[in-house]
C-alpha atoms as a PDB file:
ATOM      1  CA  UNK A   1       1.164 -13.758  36.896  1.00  0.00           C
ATOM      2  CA  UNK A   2       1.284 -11.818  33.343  1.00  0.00           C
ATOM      3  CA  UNK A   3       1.583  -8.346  33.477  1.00  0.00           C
ATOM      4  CA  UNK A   4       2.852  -5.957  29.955  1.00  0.00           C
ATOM      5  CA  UNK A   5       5.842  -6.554  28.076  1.00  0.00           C
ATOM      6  CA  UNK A   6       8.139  -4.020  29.431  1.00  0.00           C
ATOM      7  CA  UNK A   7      10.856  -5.326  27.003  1.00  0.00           C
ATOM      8  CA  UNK A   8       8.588  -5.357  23.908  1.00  0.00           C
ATOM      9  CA  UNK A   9       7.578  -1.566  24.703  1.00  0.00           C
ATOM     10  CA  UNK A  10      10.986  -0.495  25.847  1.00  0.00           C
ATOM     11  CA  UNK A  11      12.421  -1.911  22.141  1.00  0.00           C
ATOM     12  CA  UNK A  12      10.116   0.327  20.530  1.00  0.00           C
ATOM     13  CA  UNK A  13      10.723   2.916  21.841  1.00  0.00           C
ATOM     14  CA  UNK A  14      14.241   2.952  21.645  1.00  0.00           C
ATOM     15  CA  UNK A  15      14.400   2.183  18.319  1.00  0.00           C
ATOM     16  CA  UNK A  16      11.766   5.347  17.428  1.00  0.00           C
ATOM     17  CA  UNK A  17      14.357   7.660  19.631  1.00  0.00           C
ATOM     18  CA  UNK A  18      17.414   6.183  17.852  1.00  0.00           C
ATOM     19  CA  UNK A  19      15.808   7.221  14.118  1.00  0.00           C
ATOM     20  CA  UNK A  20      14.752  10.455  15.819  1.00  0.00           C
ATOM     21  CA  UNK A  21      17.313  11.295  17.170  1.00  0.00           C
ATOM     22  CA  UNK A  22      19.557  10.246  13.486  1.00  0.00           C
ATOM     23  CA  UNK A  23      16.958  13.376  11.602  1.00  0.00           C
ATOM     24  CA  UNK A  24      18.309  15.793  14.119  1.00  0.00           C
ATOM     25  CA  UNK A  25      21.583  15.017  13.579  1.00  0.00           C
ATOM     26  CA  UNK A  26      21.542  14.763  10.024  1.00  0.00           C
ATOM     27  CA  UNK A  27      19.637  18.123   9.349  1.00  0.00           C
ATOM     28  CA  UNK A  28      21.500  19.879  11.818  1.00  0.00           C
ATOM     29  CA  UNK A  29      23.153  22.694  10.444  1.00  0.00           C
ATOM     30  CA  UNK A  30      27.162  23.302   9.906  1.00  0.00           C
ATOM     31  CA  UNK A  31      28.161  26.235  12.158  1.00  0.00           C
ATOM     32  CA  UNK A  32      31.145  28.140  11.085  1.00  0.00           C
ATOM     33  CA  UNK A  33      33.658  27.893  13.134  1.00  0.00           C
ATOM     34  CA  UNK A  34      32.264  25.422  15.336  1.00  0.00           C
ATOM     35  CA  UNK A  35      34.776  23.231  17.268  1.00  0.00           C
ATOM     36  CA  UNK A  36      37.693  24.209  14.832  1.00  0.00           C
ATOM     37  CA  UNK A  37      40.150  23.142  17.141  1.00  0.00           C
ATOM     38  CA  UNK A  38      39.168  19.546  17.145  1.00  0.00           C
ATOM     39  CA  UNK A  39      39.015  18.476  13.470  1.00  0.00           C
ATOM     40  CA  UNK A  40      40.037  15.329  12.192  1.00  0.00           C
ATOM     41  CA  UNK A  41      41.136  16.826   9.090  1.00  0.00           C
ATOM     42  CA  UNK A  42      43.043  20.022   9.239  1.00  0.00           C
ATOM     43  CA  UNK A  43      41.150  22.602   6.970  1.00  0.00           C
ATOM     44  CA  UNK A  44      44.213  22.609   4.446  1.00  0.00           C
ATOM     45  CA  UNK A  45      43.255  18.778   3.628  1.00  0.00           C
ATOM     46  CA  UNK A  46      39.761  19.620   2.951  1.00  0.00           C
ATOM     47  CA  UNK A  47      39.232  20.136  -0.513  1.00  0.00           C
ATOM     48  CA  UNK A  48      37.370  23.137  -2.180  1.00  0.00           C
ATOM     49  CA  UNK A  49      34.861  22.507  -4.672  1.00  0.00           C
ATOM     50  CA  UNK A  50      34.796  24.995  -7.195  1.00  0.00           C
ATOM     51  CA  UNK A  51      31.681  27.660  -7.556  1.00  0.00           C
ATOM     52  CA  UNK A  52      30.152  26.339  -4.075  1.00  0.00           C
ATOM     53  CA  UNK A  53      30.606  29.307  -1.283  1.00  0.00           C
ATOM     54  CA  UNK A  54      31.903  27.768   1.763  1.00  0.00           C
ATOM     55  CA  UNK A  55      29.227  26.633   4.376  1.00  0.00           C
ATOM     56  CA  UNK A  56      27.019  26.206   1.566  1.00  0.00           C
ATOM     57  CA  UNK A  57      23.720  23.970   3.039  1.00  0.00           C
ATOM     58  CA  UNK A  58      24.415  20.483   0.982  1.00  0.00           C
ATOM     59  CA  UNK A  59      21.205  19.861  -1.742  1.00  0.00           C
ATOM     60  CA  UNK A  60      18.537  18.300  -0.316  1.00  0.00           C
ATOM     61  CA  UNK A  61      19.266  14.359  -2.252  1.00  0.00           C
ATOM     62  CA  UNK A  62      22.447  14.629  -0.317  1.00  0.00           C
ATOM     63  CA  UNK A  63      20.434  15.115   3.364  1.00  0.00           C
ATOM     64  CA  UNK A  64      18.024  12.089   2.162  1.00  0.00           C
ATOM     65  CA  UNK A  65      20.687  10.071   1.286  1.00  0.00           C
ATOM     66  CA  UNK A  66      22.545  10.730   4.825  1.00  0.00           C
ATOM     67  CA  UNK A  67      19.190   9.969   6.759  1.00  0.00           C
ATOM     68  CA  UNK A  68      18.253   6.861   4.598  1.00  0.00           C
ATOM     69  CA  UNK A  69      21.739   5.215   5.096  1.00  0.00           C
ATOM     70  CA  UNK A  70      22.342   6.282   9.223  1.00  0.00           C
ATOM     71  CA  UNK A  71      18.374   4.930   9.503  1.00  0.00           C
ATOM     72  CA  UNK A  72      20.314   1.671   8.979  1.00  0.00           C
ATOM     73  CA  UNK A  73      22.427   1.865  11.750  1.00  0.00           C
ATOM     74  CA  UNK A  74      21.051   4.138  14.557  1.00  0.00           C
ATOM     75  CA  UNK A  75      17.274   2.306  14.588  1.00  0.00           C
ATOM     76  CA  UNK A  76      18.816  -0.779  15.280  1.00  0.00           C
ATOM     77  CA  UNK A  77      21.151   0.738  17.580  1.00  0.00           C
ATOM     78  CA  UNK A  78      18.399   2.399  19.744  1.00  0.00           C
ATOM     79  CA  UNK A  79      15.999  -0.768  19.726  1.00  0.00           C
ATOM     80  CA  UNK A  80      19.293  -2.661  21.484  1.00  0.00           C
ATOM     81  CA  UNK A  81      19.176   0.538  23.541  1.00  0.00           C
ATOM     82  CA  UNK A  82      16.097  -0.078  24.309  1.00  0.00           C
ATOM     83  CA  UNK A  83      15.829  -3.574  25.051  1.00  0.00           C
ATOM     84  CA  UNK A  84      18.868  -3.584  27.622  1.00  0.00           C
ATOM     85  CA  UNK A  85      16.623  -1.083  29.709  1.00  0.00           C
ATOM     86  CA  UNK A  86      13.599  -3.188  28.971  1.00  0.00           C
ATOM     87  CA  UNK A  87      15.546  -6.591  30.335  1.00  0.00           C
ATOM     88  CA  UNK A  88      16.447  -3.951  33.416  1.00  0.00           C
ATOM     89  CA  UNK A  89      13.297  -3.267  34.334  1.00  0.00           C
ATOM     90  CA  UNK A  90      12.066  -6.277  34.078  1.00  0.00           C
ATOM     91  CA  UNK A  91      14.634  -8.413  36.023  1.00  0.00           C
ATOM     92  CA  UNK A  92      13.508  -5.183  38.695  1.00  0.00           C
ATOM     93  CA  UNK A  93       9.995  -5.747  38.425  1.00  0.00           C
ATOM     94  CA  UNK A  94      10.020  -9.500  38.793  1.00  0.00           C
ATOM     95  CA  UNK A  95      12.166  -9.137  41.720  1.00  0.00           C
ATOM     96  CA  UNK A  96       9.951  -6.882  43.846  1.00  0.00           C
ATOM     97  CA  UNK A  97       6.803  -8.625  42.861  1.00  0.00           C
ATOM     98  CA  UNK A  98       8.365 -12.280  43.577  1.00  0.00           C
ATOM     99  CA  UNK A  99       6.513 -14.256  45.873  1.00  0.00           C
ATOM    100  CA  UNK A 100       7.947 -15.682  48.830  1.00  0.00           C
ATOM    101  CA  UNK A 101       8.747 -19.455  49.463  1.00  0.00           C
ATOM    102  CA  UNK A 102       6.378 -18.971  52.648  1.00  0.00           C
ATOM    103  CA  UNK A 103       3.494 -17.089  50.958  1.00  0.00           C
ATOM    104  CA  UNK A 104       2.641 -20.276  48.634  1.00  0.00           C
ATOM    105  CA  UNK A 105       0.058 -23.026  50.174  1.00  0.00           C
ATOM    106  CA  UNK A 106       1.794 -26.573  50.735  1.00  0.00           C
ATOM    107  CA  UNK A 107       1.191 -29.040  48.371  1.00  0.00           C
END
């Protein structure tokens, strides 16, 4: 019995959410004030670059740069994702669709 490659499908598609879902994060903007309370840096340690207002939107090489280099990581991330769900569903499917000892002719 072949049927679709439920792994092969579900490793694609995990990997295209992973890199989709790395653009979101990477473009999303810095709210002010945002979660304050829980920085890893206190906000005396972060240091002030001269003539740039703060919550400035970084230039536009710098939001490339972040997407090209978490690409790396989060598209292979979400294609192992991916293929643990695909190896679940497929361990599911060929469990319910298993035929029985009795169902096969003697021989």
């Amino acid at each position: 019995m072949r049927g679709k490659n439920i792994v092969k499908i579900c490793t694609i598609i995990g990997f295209v959410l992973g890199e989709i879902y790395w653009v979101l994060v990477a473009l999303a903007p810095n709210v002010p004030g945002y979660q304050t309370s829980r920085m890893l840096f206190p906000k005396e340690q972060i240091p002030v670059v001269e003539g740039v207002a703060p919550y400035t939107k970084p230039p536009m090489s710098a939001q490339l740069e972040r997407i090209a280099v978490g690409a790396l990581f989060m598209g292979p991330f979400g294609a192992l994702a991916g293929l643990g769900v695909g190896l679940l569903l497929e361990g599911a499917r060929q469990k319910l669709t298993a035929k029985k000892p009795s169902d096969q002719p003697p021989g």
